[in-house]
Protein backbone atom coordinates (compact mmCIF):
# COMPACT_ATOMS: atom_id res chain seq x y z
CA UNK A 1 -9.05 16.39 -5.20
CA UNK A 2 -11.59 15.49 -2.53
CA UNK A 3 -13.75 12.66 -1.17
CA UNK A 4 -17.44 12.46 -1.10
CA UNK A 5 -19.06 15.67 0.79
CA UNK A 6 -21.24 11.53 2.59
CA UNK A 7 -20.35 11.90 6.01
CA UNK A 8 -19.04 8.49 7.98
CA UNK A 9 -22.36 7.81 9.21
CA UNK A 10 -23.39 6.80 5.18
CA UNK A 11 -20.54 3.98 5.71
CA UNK A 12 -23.13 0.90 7.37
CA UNK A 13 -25.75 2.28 4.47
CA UNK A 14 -27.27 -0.46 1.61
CA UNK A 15 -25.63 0.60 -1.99
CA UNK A 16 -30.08 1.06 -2.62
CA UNK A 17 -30.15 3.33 0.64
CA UNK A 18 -26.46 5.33 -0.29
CA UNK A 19 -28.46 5.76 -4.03
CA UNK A 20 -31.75 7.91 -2.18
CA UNK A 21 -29.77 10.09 -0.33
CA UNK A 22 -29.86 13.76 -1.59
CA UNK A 23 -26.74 14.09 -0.90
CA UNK A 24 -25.78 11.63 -3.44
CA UNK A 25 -28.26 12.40 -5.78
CA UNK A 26 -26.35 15.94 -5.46
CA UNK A 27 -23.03 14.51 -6.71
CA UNK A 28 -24.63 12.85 -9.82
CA UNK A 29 -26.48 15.78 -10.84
CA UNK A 30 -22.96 17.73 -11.05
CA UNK A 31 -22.01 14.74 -13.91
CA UNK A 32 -24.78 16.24 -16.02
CA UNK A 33 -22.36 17.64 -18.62
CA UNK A 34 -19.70 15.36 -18.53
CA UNK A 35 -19.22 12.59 -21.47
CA UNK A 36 -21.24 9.31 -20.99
CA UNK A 37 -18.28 7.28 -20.77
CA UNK A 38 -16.81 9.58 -18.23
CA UNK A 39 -20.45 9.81 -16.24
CA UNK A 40 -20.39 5.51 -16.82
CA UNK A 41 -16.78 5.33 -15.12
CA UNK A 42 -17.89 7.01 -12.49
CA UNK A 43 -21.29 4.94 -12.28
CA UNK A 44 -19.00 2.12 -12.10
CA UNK A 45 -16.45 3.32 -9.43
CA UNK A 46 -19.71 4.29 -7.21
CA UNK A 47 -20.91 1.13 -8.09
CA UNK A 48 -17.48 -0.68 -6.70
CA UNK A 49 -17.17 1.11 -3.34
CA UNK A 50 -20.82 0.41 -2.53
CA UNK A 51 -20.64 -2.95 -2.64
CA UNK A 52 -17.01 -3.61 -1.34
CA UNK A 53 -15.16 -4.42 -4.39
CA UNK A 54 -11.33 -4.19 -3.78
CA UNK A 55 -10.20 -4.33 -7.24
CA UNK A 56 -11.80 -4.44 -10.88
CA UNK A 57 -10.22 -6.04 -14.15
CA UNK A 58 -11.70 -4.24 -17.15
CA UNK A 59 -10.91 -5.69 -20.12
CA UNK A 60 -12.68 -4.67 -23.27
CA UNK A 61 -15.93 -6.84 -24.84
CA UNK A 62 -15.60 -8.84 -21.72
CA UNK A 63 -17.87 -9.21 -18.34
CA UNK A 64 -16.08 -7.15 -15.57
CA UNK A 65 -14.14 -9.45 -13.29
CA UNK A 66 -14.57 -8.02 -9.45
CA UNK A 67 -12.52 -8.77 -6.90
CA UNK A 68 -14.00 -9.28 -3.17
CA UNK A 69 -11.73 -10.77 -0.32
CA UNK A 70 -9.28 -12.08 -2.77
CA UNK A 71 -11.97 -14.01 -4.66
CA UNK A 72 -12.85 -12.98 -8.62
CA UNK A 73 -16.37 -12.70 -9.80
CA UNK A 74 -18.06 -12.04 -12.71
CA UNK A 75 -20.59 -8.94 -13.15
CA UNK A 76 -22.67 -10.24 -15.61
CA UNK A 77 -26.39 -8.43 -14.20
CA UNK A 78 -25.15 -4.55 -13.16
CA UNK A 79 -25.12 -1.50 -15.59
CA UNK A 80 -21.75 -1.47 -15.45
CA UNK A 81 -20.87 -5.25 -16.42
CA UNK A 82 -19.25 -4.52 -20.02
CA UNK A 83 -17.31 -1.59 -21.62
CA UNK A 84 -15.92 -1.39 -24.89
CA UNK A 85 -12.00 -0.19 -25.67
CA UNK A 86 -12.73 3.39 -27.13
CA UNK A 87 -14.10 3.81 -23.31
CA UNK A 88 -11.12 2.69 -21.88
CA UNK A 89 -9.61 4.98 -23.74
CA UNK A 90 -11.73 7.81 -22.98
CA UNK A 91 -10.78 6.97 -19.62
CA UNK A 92 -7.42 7.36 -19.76
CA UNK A 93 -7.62 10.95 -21.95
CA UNK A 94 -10.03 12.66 -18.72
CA UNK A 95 -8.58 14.50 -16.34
CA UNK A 96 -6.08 17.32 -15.78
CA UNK A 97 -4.11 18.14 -18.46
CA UNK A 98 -0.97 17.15 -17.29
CA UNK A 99 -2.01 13.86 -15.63
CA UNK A 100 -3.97 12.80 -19.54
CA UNK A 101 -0.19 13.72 -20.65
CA UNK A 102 1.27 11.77 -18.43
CA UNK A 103 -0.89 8.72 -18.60
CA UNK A 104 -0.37 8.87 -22.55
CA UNK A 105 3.07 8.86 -22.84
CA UNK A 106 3.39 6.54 -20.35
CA UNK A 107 1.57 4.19 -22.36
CA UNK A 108 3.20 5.09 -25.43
CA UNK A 109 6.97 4.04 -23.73
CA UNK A 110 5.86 1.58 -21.04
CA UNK A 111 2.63 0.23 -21.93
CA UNK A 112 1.38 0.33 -18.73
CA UNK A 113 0.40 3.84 -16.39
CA UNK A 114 -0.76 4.91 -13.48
CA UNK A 115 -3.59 7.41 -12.49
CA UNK A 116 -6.03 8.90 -9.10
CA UNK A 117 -9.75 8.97 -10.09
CA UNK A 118 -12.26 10.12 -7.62
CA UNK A 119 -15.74 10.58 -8.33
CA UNK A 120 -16.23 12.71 -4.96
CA UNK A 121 -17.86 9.80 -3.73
CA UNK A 122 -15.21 7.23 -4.28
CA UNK A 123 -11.72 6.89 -5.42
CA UNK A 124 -9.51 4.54 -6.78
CA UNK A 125 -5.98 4.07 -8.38
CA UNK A 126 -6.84 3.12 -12.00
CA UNK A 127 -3.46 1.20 -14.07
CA UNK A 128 -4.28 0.73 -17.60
CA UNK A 129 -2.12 -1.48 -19.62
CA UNK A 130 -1.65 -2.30 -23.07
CA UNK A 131 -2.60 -6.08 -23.71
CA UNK A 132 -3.19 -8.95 -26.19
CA UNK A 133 -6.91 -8.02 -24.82
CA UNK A 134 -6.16 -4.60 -25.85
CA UNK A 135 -5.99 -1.48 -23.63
CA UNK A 136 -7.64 -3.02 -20.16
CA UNK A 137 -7.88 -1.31 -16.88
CA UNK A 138 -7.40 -2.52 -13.46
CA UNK A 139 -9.18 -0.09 -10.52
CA UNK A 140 -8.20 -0.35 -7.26
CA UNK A 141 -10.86 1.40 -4.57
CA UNK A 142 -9.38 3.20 -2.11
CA UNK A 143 -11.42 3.70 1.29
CA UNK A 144 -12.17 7.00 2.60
CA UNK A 145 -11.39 6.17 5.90
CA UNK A 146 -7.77 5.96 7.04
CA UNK A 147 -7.66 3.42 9.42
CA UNK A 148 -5.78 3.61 12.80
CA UNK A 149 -3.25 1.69 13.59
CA UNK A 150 -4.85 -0.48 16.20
CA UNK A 151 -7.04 -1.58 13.55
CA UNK A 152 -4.25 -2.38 11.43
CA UNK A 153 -3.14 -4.54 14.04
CA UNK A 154 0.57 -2.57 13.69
CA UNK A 155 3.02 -3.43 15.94
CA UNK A 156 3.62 -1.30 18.91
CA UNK A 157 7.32 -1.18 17.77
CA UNK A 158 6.63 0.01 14.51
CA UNK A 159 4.43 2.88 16.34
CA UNK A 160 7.27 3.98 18.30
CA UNK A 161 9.42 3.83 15.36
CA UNK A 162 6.88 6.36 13.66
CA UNK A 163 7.92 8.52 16.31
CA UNK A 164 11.26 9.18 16.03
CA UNK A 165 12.82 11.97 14.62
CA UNK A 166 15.20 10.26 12.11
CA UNK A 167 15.42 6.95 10.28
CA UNK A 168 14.12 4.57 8.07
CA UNK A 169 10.69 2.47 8.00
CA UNK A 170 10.77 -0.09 4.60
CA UNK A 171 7.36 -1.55 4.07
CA UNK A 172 7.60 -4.78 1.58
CA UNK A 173 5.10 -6.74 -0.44
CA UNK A 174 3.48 -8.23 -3.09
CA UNK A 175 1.23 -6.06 -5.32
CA UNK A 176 -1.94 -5.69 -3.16
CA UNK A 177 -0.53 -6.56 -0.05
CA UNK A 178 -2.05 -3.19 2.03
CA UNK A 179 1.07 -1.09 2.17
CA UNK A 180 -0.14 1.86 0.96
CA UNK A 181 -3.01 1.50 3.79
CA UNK A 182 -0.24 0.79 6.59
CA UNK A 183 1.81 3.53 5.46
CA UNK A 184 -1.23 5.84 5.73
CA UNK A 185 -2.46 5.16 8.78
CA UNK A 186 1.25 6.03 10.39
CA UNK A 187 0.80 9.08 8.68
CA UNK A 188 -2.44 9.40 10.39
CA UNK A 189 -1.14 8.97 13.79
CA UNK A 190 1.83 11.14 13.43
CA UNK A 191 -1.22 13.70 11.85
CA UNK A 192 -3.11 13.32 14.49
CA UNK A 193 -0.68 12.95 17.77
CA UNK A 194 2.20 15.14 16.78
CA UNK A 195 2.87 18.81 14.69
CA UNK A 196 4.79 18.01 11.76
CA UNK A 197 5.72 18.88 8.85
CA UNK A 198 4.55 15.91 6.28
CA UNK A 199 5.42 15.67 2.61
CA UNK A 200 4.61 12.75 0.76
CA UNK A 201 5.56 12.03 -2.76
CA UNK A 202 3.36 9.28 -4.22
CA UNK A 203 2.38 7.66 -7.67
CA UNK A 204 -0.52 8.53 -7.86
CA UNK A 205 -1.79 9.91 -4.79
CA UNK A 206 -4.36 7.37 -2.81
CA UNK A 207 -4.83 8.36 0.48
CA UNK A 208 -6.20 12.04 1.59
CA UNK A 209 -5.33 13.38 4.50
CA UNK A 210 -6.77 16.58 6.25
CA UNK A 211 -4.32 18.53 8.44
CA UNK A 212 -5.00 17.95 12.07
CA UNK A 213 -4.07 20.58 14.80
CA UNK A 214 -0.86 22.42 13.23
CA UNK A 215 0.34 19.41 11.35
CA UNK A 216 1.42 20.78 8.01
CA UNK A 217 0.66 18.19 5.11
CA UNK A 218 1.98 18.44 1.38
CA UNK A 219 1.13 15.71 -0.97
CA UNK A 220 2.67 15.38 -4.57
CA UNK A 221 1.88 13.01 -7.35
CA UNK A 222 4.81 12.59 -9.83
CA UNK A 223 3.72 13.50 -13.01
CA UNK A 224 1.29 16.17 -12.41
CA UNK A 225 3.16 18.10 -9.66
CA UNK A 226 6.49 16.41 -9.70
CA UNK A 227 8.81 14.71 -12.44
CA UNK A 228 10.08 11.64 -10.58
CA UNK A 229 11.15 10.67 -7.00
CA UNK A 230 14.66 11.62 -6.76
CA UNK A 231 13.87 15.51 -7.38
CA UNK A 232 11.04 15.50 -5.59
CA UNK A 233 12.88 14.53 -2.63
CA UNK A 234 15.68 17.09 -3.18
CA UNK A 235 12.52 20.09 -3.28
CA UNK A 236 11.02 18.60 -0.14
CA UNK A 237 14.31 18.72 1.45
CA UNK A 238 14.43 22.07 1.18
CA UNK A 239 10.70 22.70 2.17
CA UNK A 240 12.13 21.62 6.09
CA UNK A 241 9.73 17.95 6.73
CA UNK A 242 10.03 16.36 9.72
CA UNK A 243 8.31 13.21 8.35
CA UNK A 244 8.62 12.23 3.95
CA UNK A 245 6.58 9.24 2.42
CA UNK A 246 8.53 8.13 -0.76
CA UNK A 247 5.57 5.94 -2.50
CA UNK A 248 7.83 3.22 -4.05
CA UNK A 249 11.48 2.54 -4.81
CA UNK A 250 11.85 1.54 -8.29
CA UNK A 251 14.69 2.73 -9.43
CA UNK A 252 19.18 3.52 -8.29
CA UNK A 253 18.28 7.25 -8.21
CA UNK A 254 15.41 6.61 -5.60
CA UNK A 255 16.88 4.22 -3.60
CA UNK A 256 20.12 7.05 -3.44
CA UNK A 257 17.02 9.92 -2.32
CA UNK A 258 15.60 7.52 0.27
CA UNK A 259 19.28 6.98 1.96
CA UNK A 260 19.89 11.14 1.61
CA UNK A 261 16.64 11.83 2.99
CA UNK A 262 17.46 9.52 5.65
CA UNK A 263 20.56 10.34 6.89
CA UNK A 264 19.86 14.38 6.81
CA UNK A 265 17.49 14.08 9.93
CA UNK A 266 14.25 12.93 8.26
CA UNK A 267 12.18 10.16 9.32
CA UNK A 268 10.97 8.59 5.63
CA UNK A 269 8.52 5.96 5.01
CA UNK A 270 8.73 3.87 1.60
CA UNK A 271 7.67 0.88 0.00
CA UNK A 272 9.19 -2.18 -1.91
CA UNK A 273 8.54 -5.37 -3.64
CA UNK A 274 9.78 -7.93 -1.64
CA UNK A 275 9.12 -11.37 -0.48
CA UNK A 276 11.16 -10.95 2.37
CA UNK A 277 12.91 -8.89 5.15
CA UNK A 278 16.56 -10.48 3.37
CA UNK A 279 15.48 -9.82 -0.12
CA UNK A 280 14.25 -6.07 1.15
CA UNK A 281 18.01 -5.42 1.97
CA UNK A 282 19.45 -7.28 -0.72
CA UNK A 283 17.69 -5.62 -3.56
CA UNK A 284 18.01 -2.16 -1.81
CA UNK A 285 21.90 -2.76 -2.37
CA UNK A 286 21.74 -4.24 -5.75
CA UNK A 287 20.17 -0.65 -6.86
CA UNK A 288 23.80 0.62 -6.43
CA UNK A 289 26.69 0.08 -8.78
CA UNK A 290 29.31 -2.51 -6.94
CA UNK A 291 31.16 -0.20 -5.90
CA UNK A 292 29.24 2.03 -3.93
CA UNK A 293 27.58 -0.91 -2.18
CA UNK A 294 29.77 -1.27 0.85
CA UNK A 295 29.47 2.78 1.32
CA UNK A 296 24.86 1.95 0.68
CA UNK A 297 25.19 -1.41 2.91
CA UNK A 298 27.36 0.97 6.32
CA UNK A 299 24.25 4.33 5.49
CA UNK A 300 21.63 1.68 5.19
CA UNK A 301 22.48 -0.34 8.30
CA UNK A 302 22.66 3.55 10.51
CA UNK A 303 19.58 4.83 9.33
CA UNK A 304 17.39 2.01 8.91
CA UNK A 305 14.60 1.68 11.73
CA UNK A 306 12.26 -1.53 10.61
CA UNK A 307 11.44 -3.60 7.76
CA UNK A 308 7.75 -5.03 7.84
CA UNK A 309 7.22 -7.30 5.11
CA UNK A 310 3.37 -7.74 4.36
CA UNK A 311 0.88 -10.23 3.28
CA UNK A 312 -2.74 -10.42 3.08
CA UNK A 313 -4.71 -13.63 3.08
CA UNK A 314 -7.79 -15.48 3.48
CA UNK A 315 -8.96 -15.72 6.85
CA UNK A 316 -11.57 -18.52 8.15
CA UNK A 317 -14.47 -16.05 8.01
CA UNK A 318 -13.68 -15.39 4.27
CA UNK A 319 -12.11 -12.07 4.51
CA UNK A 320 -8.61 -10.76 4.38
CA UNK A 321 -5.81 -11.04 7.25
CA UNK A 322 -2.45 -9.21 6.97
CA UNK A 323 0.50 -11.25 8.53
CA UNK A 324 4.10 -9.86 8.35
CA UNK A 325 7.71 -10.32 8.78
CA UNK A 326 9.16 -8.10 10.90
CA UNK A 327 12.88 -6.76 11.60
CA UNK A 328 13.58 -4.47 13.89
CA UNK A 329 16.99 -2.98 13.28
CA UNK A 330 19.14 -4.03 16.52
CA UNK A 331 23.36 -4.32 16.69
CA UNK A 332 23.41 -7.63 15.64
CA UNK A 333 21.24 -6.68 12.39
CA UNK A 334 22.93 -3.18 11.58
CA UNK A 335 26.55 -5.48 11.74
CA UNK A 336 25.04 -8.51 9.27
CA UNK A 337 23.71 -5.13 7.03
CA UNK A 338 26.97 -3.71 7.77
CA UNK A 339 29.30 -6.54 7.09
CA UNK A 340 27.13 -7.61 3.92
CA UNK A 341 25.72 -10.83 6.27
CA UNK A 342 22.40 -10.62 4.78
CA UNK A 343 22.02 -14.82 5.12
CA UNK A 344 22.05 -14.23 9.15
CA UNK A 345 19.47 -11.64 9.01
CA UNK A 346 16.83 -14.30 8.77
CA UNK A 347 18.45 -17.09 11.13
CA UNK A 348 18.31 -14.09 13.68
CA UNK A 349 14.75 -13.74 13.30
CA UNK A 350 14.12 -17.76 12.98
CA UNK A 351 16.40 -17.93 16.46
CA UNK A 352 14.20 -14.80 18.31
CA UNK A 353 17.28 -13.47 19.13
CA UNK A 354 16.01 -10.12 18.27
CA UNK A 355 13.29 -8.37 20.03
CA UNK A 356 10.01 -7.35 18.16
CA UNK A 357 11.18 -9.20 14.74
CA UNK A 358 9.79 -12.38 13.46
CA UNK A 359 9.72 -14.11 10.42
CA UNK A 360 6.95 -15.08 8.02
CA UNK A 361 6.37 -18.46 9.18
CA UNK A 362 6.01 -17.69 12.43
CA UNK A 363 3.68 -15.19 11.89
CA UNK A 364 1.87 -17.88 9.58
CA UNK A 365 1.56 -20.32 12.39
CA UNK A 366 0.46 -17.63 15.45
CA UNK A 367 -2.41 -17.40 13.00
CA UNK A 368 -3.42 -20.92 12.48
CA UNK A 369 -2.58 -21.05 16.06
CA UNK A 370 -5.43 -17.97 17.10
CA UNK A 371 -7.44 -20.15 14.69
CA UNK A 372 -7.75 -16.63 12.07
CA UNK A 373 -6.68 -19.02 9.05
CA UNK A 374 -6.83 -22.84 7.91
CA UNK A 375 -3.54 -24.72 8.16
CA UNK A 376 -3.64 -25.40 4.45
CA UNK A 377 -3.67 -21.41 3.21
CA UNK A 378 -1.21 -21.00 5.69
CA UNK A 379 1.17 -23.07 4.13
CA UNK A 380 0.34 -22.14 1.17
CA UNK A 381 1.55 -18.07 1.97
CA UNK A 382 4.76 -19.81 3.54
CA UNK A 383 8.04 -19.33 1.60
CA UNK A 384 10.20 -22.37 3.84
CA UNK A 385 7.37 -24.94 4.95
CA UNK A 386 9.54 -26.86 6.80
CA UNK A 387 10.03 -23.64 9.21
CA UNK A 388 6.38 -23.22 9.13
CA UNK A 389 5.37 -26.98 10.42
CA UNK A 390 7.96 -26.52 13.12
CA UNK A 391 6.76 -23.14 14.46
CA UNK A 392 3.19 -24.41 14.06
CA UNK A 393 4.50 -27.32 16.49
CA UNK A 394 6.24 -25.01 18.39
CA UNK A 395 2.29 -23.32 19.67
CA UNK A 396 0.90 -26.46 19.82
CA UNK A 397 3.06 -27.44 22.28
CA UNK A 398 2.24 -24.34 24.48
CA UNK A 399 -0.24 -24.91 26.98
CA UNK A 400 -2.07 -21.63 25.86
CA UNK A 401 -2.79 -19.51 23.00
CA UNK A 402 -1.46 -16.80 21.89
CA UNK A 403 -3.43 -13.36 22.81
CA UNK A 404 -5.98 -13.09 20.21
CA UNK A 405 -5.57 -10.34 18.00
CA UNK A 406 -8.56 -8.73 15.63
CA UNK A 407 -6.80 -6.65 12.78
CA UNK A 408 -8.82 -5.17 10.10
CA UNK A 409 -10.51 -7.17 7.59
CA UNK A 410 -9.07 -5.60 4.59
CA UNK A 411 -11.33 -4.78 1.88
């Protein structure tokens, strides 16, 4: 698997300019003797990246939906506007022969599945589904770039926390929320600034990153080089990382690799579905039977670095701004974990008792405060708006704002 032999330099290019180059002309040429619904999927995922589509809904006999800055459109004018089902389906049944098995019986148990597609131009995370529509597809682009961190606009805290030796960063969200891009770009940095030993175990595999210096990267996808989380974990654990990304906890026997990985000297980096830093913890628990909770709650509450709870929405120039709630694992938070306290987790974030944590709503109104979103969207992104109108009264009673901050505009 590799990205586009385009250089950066092609990134500021028109899609008509990106279409003349030889180099791209080079790539297309090589789709000579592929199928023409394989050689129009990757027309289309070209097509996407070029113009700055995050997301596509496919559904058969319809107009493509894109999605740009959170906003759907319809592609009613491109060559790529309108696909039939038996392409869909030819979709699904390219690729290695373990991935097309994969994807297949996937569908056949869960209805839904999961696969990488890269054009070696573009590449996105493709989820077909089984529908009342019939078999649709959703494709996600996935930039080339990793970004950094500074143009994440990730906390310093969380930074340092990438840093250490041992522990436990959870990153939480919504579907679409970024955290595959945040967890990357920590990845990046340790890459880049340190020489480790990375191993990342992912469903499927976005992000590629090149070894830098003598960092030593291994990337798995479950399903075509692993058969689910929890042994993947127990091979890598044996392979010596310093650093393991766990894609996603979705399941008890993750959740129990994520703790063991954790508490063996590894510093591991995974993601969650989660409204919020209290849910996070709570539903990390609930993946254990009652009574191993209090034994999950004391390993949880030793190993656990940070949870960053993520968001992306509208900002006033029309394009995406990521605002999170943040806890940074303290005394007071490791006893509430501890002691099963999960309610005071949040009132010690409301309170700023603890340093470099925060909670939604305030994050919500620092950005209506540095004027990056409307009041209204704001509140709409806020789960307590009560807490939000008084922390947005709280900065307008400051005499100044807070330090502007520019974060990337997410695609």
């Amino acid at each position: 698997m590799s990205y586009s032999v385009l250089s950066s330099e092609h990134q500021e290019l028109t899609p008509e300019e990106i279409l003349e180059l030889p180099e791209y002309q080079d790539i297309v040429s090589r789709r000579a003797g592929l199928p023409e619904s394989i050689q129009r999927l990757y027309g289309l995922i070209d097509y996407l990246y070029m113009h700055k589509v995050s997301n596509a809904h496919i559904h058969p006999e319809k107009h493509v939906r894109h999605e740009v800055q959170d906003v759907l459109r319809i592609d009613s004018e491109s060559d790529y506007s309108f696909f039939v089902e038996e392409e869909i389906q030819e979709w699904a049944n390219h690729g290695a022969a373990d991935v097309v098995k994969r994807v297949n019986e996937s569908l056949a148990i869960n209805g839904h599945a999961s696969m990488a597609i890269d054009t070696h131009f573009a590449r996105v995370r493709a989820v077909f589904r089984h529908s009342l529509q019939g078999l649709t597809v959703t494709l996600r682009v996935i930039p080339r770039e990793i970004p950094t961190p500074a143009m994440l606009d990730i906390p310093e805290t969380i930074q340092e926390h990438a840093k250490r030796r041992s522990g436990l960063i959870v990153l939480a969200g919504p579907t679409g929320a970024g955290k595959s891009t945040f967890n990357a770009s920590l990845l990046g940095k340790i890459n880049r600034e340190t020489n480790r030993h990375i191993y990342t175990i992912e469903d499927p595999i976005e992000y590629l990153h090149e070894e830098d210096g003598a960092s030593s990267i291994v990337q798995r996808e479950i399903g075509e080089h692993a058969v689910d989380y929890s042994t993947a974990v127990a091979n890598a654990l044996r392979s010596k990382p310093h650093v393991i990304l766990i894609g996603e906890i979705l399941d008890a026997s993750t959740a129990n690799a994520v703790l063991r990985a954790a508490s063996t000297g590894h510093l591991v980096l995974t993601t969650y579905h989660a409204g919020s830093v209290r849910e996070a913890i709570e539903s990390f628990i609930g993946w254990f039977p009652p009574i191993e909770q209090e034994q999950a709650r004391r390993r949880l509450s030793d190993v656990l670095l940070s949870v960053v709870v993520q968001k992306l929405i509208p900002r006033t120039d029309n394009t995406l701004f990521a605002v999170r709630e943040i806890m940074s694992n303290t005394r007071n938070t490791a006893d509430s974990i501890r002691n099963g306290n999960i309610n005071a987790l949040h009132q010690q974030l409301q309170s700023n008792q603890e340093k470099d944590s925060n909670t939604m709503e305030q994050s919500l109104a620092r950005a209506v405060r540095e004027e990056l979103v409307s009041e209204p969207v704001a509140k709409s992104f806020a789960s307590d708006e009560m807490a939000f109108r008084n922390e947005l009264e709280t900065f307008q009673r400051q005499d100044a704002k807070p330090a502007p901050r520019s974060g990337l505009r997410f695609r």
